[in-house]
C-alpha atoms as a PDB file:
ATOM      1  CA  UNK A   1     146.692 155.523  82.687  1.00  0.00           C
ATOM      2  CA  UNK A   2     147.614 157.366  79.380  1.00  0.00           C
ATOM      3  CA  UNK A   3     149.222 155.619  76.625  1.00  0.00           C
ATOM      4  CA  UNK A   4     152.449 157.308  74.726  1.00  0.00           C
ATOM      5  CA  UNK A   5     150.838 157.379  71.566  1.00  0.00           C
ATOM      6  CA  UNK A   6     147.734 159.892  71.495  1.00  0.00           C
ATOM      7  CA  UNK A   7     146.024 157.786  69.018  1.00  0.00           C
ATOM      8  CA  UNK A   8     145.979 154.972  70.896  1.00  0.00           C
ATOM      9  CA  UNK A   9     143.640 156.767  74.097  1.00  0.00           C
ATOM     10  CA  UNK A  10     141.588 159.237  72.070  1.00  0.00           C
ATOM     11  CA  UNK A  11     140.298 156.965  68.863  1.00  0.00           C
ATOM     12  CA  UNK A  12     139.188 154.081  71.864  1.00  0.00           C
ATOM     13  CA  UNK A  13     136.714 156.532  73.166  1.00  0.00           C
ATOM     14  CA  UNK A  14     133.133 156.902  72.868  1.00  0.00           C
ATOM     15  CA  UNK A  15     133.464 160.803  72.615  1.00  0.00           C
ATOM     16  CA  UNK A  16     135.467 160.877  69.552  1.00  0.00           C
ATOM     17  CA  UNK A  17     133.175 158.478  67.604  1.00  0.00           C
ATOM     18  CA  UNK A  18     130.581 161.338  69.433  1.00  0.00           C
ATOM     19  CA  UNK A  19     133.009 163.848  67.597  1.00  0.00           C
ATOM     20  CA  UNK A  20     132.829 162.830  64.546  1.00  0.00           C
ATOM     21  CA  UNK A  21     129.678 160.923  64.028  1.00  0.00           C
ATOM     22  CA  UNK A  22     128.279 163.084  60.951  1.00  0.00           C
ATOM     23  CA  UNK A  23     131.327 162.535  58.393  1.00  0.00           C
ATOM     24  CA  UNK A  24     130.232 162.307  55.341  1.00  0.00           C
ATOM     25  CA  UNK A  25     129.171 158.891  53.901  1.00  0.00           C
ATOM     26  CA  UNK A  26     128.295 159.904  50.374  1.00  0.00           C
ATOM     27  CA  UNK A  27     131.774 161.486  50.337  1.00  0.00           C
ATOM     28  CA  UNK A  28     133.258 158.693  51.417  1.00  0.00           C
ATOM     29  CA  UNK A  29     131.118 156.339  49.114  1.00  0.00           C
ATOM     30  CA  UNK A  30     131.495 158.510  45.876  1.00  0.00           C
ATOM     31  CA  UNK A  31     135.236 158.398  46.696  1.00  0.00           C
ATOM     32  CA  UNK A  32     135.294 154.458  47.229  1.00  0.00           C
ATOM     33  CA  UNK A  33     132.950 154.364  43.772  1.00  0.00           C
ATOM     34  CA  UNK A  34     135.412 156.592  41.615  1.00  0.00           C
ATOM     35  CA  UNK A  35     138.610 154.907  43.107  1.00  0.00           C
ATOM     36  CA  UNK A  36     137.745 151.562  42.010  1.00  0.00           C
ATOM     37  CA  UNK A  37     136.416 152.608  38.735  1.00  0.00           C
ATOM     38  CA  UNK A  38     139.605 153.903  38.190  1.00  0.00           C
ATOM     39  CA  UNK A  39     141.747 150.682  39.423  1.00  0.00           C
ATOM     40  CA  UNK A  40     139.875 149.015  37.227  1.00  0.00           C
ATOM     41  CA  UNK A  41     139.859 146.076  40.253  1.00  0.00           C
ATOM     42  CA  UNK A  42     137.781 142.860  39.955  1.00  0.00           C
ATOM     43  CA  UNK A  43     135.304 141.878  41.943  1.00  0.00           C
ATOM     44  CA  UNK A  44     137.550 139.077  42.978  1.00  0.00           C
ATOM     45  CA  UNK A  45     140.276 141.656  44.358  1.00  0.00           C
ATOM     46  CA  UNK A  46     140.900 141.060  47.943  1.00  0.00           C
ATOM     47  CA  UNK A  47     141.183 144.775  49.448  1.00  0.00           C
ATOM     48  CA  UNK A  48     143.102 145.690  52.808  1.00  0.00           C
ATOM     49  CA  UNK A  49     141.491 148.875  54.676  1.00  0.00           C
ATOM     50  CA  UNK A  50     144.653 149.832  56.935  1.00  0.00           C
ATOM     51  CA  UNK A  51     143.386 151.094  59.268  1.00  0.00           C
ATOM     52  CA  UNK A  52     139.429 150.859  58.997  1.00  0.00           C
ATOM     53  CA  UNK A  53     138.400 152.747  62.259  1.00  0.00           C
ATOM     54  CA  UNK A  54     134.557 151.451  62.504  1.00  0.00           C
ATOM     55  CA  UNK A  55     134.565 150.114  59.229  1.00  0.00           C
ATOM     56  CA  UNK A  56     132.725 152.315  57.034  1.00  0.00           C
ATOM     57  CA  UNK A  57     134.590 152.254  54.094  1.00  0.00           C
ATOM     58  CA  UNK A  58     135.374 148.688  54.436  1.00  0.00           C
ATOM     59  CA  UNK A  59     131.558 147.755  54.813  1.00  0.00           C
ATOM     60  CA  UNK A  60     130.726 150.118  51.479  1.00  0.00           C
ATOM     61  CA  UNK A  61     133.491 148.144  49.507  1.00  0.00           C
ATOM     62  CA  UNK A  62     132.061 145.157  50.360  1.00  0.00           C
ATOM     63  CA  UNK A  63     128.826 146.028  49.150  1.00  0.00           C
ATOM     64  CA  UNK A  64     130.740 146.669  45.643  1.00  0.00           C
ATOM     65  CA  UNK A  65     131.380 143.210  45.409  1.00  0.00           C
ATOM     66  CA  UNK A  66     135.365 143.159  46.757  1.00  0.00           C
ATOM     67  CA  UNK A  67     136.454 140.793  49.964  1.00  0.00           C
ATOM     68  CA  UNK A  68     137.699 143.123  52.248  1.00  0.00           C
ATOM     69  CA  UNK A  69     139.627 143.259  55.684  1.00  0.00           C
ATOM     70  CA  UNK A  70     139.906 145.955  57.861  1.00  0.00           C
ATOM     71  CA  UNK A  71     142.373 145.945  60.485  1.00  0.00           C
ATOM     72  CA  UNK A  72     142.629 149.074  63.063  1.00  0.00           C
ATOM     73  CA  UNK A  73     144.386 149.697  66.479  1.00  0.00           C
ATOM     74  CA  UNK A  74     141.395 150.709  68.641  1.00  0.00           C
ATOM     75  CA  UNK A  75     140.026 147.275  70.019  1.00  0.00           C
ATOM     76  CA  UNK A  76     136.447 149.365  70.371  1.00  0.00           C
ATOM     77  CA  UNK A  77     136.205 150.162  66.562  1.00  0.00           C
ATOM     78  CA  UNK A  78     137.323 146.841  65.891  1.00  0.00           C
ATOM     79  CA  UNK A  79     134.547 145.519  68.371  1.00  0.00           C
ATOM     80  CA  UNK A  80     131.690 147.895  66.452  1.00  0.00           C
ATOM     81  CA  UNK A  81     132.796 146.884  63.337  1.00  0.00           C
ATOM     82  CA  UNK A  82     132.822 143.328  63.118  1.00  0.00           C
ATOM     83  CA  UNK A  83     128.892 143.597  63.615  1.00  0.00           C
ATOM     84  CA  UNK A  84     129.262 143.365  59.954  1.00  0.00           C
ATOM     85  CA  UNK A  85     131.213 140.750  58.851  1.00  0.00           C
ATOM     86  CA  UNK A  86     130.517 137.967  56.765  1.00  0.00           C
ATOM     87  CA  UNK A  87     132.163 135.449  54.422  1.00  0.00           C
ATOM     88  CA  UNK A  88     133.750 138.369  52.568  1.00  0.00           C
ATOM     89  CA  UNK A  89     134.213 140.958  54.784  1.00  0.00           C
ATOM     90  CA  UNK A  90     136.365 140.431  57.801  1.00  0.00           C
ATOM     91  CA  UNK A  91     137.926 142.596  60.709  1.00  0.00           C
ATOM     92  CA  UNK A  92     140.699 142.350  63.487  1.00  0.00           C
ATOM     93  CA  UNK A  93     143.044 144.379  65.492  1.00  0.00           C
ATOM     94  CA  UNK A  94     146.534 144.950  64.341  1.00  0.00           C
ATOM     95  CA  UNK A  95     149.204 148.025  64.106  1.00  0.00           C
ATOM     96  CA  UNK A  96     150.129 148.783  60.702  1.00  0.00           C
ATOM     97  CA  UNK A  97     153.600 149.178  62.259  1.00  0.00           C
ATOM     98  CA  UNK A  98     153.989 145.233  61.968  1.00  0.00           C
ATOM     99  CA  UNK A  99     154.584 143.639  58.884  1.00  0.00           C
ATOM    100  CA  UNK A 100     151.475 142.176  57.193  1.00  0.00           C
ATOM    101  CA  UNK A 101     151.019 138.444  57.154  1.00  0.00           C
ATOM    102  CA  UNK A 102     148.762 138.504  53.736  1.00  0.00           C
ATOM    103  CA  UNK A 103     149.008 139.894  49.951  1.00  0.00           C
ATOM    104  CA  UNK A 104     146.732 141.887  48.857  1.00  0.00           C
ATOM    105  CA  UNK A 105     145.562 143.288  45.167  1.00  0.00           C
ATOM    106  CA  UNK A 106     144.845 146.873  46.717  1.00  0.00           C
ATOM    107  CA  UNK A 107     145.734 148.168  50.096  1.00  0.00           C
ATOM    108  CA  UNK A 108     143.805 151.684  50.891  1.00  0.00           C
ATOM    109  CA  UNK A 109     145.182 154.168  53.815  1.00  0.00           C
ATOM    110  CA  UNK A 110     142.171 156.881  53.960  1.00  0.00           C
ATOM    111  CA  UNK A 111     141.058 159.997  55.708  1.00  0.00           C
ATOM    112  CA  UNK A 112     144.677 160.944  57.007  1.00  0.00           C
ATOM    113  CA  UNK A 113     145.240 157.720  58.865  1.00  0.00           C
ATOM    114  CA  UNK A 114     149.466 158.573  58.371  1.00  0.00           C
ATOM    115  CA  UNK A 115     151.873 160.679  59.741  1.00  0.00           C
ATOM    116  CA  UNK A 116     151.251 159.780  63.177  1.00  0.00           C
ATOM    117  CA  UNK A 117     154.938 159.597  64.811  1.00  0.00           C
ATOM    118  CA  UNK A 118     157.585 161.577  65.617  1.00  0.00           C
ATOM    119  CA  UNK A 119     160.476 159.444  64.280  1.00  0.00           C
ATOM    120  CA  UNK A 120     160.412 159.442  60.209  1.00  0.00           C
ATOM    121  CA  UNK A 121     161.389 155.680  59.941  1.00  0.00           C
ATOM    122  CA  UNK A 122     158.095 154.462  62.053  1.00  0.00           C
ATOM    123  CA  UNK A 123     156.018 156.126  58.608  1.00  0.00           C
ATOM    124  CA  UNK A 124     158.479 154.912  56.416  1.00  0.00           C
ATOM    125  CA  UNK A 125     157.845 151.362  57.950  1.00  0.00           C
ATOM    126  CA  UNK A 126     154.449 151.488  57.368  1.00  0.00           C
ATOM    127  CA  UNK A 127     154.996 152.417  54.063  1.00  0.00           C
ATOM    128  CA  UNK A 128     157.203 149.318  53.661  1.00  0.00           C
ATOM    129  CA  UNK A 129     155.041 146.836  55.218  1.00  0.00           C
ATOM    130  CA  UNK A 130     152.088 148.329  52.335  1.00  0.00           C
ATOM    131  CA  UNK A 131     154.692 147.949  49.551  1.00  0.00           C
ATOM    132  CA  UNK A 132     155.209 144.338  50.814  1.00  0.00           C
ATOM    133  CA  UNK A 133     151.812 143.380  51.729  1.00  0.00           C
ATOM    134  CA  UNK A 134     150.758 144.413  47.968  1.00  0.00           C
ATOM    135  CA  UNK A 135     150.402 141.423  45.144  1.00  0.00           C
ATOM    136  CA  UNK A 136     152.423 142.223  42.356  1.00  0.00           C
ATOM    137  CA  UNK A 137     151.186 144.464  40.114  1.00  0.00           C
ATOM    138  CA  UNK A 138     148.859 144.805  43.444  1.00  0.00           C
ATOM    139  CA  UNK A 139     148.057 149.016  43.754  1.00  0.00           C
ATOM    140  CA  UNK A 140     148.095 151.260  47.000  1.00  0.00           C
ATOM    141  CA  UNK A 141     145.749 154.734  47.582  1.00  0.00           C
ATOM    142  CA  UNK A 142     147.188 157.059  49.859  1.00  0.00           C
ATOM    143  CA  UNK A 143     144.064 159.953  51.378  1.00  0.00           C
ATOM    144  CA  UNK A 144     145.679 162.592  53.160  1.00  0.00           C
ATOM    145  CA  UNK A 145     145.175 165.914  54.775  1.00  0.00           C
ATOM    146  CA  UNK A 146     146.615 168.856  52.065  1.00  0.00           C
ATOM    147  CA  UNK A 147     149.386 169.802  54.586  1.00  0.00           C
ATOM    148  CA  UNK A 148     149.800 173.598  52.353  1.00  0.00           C
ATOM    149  CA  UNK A 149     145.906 174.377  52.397  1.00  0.00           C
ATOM    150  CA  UNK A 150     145.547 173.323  55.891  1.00  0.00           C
ATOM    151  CA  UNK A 151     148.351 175.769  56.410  1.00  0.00           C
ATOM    152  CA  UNK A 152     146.744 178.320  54.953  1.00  0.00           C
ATOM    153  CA  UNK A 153     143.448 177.932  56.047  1.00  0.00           C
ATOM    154  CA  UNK A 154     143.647 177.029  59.539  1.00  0.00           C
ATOM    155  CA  UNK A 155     140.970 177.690  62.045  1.00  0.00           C
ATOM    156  CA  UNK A 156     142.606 178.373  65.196  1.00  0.00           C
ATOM    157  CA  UNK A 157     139.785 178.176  67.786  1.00  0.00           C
ATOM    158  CA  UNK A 158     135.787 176.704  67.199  1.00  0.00           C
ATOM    159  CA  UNK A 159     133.184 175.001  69.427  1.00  0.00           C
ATOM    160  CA  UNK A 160     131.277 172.160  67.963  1.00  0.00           C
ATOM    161  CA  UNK A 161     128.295 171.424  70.114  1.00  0.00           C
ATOM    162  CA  UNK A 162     127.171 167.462  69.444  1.00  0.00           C
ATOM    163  CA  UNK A 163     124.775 165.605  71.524  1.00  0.00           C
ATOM    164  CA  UNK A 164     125.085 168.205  74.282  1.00  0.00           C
ATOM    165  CA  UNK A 165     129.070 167.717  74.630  1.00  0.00           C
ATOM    166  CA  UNK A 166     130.403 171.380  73.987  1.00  0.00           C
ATOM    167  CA  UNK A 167     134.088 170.283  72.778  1.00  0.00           C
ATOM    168  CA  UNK A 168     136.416 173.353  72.334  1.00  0.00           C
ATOM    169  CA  UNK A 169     138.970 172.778  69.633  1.00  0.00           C
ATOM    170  CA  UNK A 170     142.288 174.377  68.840  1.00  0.00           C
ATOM    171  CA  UNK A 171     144.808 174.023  66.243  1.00  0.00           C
ATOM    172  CA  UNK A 172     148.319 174.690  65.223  1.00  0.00           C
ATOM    173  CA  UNK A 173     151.423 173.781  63.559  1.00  0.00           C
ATOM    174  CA  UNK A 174     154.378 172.996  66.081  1.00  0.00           C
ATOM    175  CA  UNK A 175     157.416 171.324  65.897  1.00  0.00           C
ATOM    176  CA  UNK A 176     156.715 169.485  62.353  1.00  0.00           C
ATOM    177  CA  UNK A 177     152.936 168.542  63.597  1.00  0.00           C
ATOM    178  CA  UNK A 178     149.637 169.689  63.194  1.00  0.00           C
ATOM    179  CA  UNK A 179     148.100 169.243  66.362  1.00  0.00           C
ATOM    180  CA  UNK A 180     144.245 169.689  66.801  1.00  0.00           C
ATOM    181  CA  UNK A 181     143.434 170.214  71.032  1.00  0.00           C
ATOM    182  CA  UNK A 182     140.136 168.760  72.193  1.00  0.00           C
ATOM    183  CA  UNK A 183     138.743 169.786  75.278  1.00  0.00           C
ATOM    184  CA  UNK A 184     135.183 169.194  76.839  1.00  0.00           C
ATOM    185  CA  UNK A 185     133.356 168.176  80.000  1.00  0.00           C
ATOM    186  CA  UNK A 186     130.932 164.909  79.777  1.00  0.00           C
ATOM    187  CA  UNK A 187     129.970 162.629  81.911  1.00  0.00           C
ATOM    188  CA  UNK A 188     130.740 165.155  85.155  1.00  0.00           C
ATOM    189  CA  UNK A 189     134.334 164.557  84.104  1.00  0.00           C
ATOM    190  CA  UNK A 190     136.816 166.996  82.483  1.00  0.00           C
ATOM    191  CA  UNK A 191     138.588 165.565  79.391  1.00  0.00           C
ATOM    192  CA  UNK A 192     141.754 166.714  76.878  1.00  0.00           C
ATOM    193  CA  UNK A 193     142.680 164.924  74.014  1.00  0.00           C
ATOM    194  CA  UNK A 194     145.088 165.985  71.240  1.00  0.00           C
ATOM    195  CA  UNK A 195     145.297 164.600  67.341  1.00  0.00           C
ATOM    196  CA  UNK A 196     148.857 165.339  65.688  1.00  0.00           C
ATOM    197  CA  UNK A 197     149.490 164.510  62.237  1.00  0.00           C
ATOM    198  CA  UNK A 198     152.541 164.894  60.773  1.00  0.00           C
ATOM    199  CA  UNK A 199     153.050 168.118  58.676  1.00  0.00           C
ATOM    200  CA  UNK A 200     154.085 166.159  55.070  1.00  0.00           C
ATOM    201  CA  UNK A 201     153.574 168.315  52.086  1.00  0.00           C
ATOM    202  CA  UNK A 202     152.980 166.500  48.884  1.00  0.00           C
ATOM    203  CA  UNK A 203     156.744 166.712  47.887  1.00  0.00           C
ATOM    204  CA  UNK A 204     158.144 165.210  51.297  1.00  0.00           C
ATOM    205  CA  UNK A 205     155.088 162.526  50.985  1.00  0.00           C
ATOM    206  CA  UNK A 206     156.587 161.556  47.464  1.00  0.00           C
ATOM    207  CA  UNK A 207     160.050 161.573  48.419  1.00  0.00           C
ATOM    208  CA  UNK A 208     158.824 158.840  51.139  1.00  0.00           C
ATOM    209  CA  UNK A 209     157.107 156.751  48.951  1.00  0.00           C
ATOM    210  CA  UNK A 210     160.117 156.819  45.918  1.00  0.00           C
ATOM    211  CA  UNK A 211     162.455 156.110  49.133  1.00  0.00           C
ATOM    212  CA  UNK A 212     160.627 152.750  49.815  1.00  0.00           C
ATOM    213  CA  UNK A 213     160.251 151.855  46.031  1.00  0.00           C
ATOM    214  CA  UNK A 214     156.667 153.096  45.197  1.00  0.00           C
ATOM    215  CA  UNK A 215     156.077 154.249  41.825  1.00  0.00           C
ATOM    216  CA  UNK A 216     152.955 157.170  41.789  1.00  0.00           C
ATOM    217  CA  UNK A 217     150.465 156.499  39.028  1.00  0.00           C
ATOM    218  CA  UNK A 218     148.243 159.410  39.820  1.00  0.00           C
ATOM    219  CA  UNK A 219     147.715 163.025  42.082  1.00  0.00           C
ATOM    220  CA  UNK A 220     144.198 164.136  42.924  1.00  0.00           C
ATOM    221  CA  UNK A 221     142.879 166.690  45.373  1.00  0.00           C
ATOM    222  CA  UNK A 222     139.895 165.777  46.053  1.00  0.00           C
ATOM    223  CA  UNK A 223     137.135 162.566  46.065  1.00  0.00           C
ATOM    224  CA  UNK A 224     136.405 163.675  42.638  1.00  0.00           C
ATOM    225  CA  UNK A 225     139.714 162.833  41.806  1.00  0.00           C
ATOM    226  CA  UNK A 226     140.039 165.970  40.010  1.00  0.00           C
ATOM    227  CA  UNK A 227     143.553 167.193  39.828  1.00  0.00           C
ATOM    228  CA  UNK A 228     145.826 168.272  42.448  1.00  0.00           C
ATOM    229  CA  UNK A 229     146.767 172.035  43.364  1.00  0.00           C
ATOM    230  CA  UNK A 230     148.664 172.721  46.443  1.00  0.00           C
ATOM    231  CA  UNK A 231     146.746 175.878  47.585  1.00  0.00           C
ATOM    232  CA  UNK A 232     143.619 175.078  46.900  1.00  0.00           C
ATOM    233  CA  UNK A 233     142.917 171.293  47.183  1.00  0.00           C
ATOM    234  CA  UNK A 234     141.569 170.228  50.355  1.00  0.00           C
ATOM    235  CA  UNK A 235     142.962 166.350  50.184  1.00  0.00           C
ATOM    236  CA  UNK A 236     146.599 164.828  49.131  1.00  0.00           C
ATOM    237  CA  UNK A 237     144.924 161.429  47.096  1.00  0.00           C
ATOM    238  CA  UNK A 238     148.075 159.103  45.602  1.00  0.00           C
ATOM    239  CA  UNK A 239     147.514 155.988  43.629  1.00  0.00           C
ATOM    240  CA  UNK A 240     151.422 153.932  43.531  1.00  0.00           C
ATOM    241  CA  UNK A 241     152.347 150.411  42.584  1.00  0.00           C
END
């Protein structure tokens, strides 16, 4: 039986993790290396990754020294990714929709984990429960898509062959969402998922965060954290307090 909320169906299956399987670590790593450096946190800063899918930021932060939780909705990532726990690194299942029951000195929302609902006030609650899940002084880093470059740049129609599944993608922007179709045949069964994100360009993402009480330190458009240019940079990277 489907669920109402796309997410909830498509990131608890084995093919997406299938999909996706060769994202880029050292990305990911330089990114968690440069952010750090730049928050200036201490290795005794506790660090929320919300929501951690599989874990593989959480489990590099670790390694930097910083006690981390990761909390995600999918009960499968959740499942793979507490293979790697120990005394400082722990994961559960949770919706960031519900207020969070800890502080924390840095709470990190990566790879376009946002924008996921139709009604405006479900993202702004999320963005609330962050503000008060944060220690004061505590600081939050927002990774999203570049809504303007993926506007201008979008690839309508591809095939991405991996591990034999031939999964036919299409994309477009409709009603407010980009919406990426994912169709394939596996296991001698049809199957058609669909990821929306929320269409937020960087000024309607600011105007959220002012409108819960965030204050943005720093814009950068990429994992360089080089500066941000609404054409041409492919991510949407805010640092707030």
């Amino acid at each position: 039986m489907k669920t109402k909320d796309w997410f909830t169906d498509w990131f608890n299956t084995s093919y997406y993790h299938i999909l996706y399987k060769d994202r880029n670590d050292a990305d990911a790593q330089l990114f968690m290396k440069n952010i750090t450096v730049l928050l200036n946190l201490p290795k005794a800063a506790h660090i929320l990754d919300l929501p951690c899918g599989k874990g593989r930021h959480s489990v590099f932060l670790n390694s930097l020294g910083y006690k981390v939780t990761g909390t995600d909705l999918s009960e499968n990532s959740i499942l793979h990714a507490k293979m790697y726990e120990n005394d400082t690194l722990h994961f559960h299942v949770a919706d960031m929709r519900k207020p969070l029951v800890d502080k924390y000195d840095a709470i990190f929302n990566l790879f376009t984990s946002f924008g996921y609902f139709e009604d405006d006030s479900e993202d702004l609650l999320i963005l609330q429960n962050i503000k008060n899940g944060l220690q004061k002084n505590g600081s939050f880093v927002f990774d999203f898509l570049n809504a303007e470059n993926v506007k201008l740049n979008l690839v309508k129609e591809e095939t991405k062959i991996v591990d034999d599944i031939s999964f036919n993608i299409t994309r477009e922007i409709k009603n407010g969402f980009i919406i990426k179709n994912i169709s394939f045949e596996a296991d001698n069964e049809l199957h058609s998922f669909s990821e929306r994100v929320k269409y937020l360009d960087a000024n309607k993402i600011k105007e959220y965060f002012q409108s819960v009480g965030f204050t943005i330190t720093n814009t950068f458009g990429d994992y360089n954290l080089t500066d941000f240019n609404s054409k041409t940079s492919k991510r949407l990277i805010l640092i707030a307090k």
